[in-house]
C-alpha atoms as a PDB file:
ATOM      1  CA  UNK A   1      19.449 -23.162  14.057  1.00  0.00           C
ATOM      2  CA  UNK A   2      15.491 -22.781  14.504  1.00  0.00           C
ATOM      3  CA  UNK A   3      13.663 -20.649  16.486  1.00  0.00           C
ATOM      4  CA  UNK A   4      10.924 -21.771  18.223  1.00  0.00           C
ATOM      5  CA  UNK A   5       8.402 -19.626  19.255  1.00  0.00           C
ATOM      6  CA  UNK A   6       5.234 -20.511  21.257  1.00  0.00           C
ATOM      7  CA  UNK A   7       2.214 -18.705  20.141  1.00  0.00           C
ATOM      8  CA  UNK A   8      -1.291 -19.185  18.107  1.00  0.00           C
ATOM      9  CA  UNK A   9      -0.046 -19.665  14.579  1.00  0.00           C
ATOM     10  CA  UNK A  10      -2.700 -18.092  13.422  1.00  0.00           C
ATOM     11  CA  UNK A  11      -2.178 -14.428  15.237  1.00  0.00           C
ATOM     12  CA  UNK A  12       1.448 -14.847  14.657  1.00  0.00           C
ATOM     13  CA  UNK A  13       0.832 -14.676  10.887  1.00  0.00           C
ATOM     14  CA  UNK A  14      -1.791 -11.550  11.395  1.00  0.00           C
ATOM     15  CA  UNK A  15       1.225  -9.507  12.740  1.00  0.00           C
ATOM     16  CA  UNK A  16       3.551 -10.755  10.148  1.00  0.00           C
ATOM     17  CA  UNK A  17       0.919  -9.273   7.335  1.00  0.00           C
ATOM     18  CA  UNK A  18       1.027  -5.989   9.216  1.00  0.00           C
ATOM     19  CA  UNK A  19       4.645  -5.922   8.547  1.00  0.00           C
ATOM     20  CA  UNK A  20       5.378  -7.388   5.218  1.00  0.00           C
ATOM     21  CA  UNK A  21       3.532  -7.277   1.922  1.00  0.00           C
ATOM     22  CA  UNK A  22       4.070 -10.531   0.746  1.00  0.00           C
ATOM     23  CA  UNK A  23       2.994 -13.405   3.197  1.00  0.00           C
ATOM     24  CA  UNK A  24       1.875 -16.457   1.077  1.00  0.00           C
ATOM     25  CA  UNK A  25       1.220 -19.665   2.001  1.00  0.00           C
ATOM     26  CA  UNK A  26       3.777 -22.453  -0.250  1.00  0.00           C
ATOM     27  CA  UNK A  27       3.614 -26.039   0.572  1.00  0.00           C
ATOM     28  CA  UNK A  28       6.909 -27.982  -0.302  1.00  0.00           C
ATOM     29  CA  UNK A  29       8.846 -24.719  -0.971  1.00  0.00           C
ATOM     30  CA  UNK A  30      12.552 -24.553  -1.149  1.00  0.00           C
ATOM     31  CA  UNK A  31      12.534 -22.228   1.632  1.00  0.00           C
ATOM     32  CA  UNK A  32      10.684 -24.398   4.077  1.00  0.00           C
ATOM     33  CA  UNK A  33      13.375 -26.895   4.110  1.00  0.00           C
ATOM     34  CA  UNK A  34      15.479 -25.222   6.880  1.00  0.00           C
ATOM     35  CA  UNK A  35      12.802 -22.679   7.790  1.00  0.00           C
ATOM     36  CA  UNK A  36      13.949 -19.487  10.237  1.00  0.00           C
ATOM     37  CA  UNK A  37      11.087 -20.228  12.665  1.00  0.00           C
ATOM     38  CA  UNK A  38       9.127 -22.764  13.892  1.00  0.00           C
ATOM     39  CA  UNK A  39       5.744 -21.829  15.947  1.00  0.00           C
ATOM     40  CA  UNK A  40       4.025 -23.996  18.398  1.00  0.00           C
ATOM     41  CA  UNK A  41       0.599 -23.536  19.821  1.00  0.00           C
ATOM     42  CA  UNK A  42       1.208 -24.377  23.569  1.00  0.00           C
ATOM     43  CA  UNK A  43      -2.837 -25.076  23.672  1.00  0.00           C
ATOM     44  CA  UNK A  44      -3.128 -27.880  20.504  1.00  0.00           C
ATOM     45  CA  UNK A  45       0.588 -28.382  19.381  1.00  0.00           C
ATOM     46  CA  UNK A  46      -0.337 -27.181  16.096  1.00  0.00           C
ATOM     47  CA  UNK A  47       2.899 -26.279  14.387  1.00  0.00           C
ATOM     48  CA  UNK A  48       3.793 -23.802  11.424  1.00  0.00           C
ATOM     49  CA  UNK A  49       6.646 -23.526   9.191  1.00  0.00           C
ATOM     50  CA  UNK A  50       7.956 -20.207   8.364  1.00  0.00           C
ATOM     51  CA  UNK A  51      10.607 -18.492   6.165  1.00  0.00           C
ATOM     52  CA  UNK A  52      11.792 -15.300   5.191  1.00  0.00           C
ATOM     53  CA  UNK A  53      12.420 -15.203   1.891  1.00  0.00           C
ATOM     54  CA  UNK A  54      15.164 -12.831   0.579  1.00  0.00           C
ATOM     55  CA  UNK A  55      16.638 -11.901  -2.942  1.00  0.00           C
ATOM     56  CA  UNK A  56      20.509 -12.191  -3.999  1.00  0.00           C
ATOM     57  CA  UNK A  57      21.197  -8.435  -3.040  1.00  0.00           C
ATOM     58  CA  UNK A  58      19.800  -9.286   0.210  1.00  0.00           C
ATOM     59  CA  UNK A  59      16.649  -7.309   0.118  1.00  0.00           C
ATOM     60  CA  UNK A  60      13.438  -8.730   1.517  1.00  0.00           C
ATOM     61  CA  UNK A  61      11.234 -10.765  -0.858  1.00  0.00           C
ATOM     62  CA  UNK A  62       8.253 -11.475   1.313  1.00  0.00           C
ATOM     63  CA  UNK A  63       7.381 -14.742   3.731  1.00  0.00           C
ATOM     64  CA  UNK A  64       6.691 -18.309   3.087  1.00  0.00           C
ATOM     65  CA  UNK A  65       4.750 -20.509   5.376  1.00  0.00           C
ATOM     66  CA  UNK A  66       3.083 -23.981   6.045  1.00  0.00           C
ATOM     67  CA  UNK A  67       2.031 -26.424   8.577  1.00  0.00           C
ATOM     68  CA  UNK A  68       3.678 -29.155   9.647  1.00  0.00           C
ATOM     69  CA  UNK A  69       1.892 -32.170   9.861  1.00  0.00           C
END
C-alpha cells in the first residue's frame, strides 16, 4: 500500500537529503513502479513519486524519485 503524504514536494525532498546520501532523481525506474510514498502539494496538486531503494542484505541504497504527470 502507498502512503500519501501532503506536503511541498520540494521541502519534502530537502529533508530527505539531510538524511540520506543518495537522493537522485530516475525517471522510469524499476523502483517507481510501486513507489513507498506518494506526496501531494495540497496548494497545486503537484505530485512526486518516491522510493527507497534497498540492497539484497537489506541495507539502505539511497532514494529514487520523480513526478508524476
Amino acid at each position: 500500500m502507498v502512503t500519501t503524504i501532503k506536503r511541498d514536494p520540494m521541502r519534502f525532498l530537502r529533508e530527505l537529503k539531510k538524511h540520506y546520501d543518495v537522493v537522485m532523481r530516475i525517471p522510469g525506474s524499476e523502483y517507481l513502479k510501486s513507489p513507498d510514498f506518494v506526496v501531494v502539494d495540497p496548494k497545486t496538486g503537484k505530485k512526486l513519486k518516491v522510493s527507497f531503494v534497498t540492497l539484497d542484505d537489506g541495507e539502505l541504497a539511497g532514494v529514487v524519485y520523480d513526478s508524476i504527470s
